[in-house]
Protein backbone atom coordinates (compact mmCIF):
# COMPACT_ATOMS: atom_id res chain seq x y z
CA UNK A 1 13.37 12.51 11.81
CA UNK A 2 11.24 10.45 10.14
CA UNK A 3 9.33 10.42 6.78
CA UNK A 4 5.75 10.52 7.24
CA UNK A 5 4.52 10.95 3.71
CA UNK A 6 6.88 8.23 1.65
CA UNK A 7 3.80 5.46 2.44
CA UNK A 8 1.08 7.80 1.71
CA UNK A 9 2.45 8.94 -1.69
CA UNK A 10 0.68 6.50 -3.21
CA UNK A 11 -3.16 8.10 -2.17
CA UNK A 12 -2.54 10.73 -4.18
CA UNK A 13 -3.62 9.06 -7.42
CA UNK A 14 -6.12 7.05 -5.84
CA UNK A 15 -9.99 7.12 -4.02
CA UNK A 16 -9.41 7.49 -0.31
CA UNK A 17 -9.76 3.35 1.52
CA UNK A 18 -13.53 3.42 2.54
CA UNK A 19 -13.41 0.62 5.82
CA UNK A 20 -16.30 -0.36 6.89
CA UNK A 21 -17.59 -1.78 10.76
CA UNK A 22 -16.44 -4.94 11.75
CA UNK A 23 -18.57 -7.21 14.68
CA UNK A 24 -19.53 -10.00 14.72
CA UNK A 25 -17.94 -11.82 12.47
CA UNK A 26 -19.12 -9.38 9.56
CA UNK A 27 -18.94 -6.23 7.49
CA UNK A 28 -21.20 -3.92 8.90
CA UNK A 29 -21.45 -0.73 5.88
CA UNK A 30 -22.88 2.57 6.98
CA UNK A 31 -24.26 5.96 5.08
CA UNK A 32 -21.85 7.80 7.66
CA UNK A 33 -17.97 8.29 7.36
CA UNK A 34 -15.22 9.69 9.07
CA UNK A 35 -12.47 11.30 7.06
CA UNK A 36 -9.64 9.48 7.98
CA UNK A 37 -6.13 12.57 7.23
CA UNK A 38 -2.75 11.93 6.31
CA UNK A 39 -1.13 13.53 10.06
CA UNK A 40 1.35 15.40 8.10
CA UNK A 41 -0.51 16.87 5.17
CA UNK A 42 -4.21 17.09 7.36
CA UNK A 43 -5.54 18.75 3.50
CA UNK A 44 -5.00 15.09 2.29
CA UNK A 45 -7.50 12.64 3.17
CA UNK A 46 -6.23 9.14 2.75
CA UNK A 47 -9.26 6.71 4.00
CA UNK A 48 -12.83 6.59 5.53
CA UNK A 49 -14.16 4.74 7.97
CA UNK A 50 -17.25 3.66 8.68
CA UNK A 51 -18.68 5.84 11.38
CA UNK A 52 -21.23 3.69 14.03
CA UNK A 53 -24.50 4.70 14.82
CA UNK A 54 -25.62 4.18 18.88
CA UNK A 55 -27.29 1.14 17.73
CA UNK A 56 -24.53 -0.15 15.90
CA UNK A 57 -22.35 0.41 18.76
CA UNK A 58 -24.60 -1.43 21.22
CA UNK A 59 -24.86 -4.31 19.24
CA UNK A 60 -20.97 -4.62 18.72
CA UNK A 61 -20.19 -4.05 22.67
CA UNK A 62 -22.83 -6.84 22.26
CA UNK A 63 -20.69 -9.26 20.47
CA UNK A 64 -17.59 -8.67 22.10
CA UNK A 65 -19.42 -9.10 25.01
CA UNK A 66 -20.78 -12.24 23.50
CA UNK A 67 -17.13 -13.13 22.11
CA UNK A 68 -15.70 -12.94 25.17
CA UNK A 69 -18.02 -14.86 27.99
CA UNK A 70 -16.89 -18.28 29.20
CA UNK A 71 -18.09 -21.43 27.63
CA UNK A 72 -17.17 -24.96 26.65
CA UNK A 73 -14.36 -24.81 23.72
């Protein structure tokens, strides 16, 4: 079986990873978070992460959409 916890030992000392958005090409920071949990220990949270608003969401779907279309290279 393998360890879970040996590479999340080291959260215990620190402040949970705050991540925010990422479209495009940018950090996108938000008031809202999602607690991000260690699957083996679900008491220990060990990062956030930026949650999206609808807005938010639209415009990223926007820039992947964007990202994605055909064009000259």
């Amino acid at each position: 079986m393998t360890d879970t916890t040996t590479p999340l030992q080291h959260t215990d000392q620190q402040t949970p990873t705050r991540t925010p958005l990422f479209y495009g090409g940018r950090e996108h920071h938000t008031d809202q978070t999602l607690r991000i949990t260690n699957p083996a220990n679900p008491s220990q949270v060990v990062g956030e992460a930026a949650a999206a608003s609808r807005d938010q969401a639209l415009e990223a779907v926007g820039a992947a959409k964007k990202a994605f279309l055909p064009g000259p290279l």
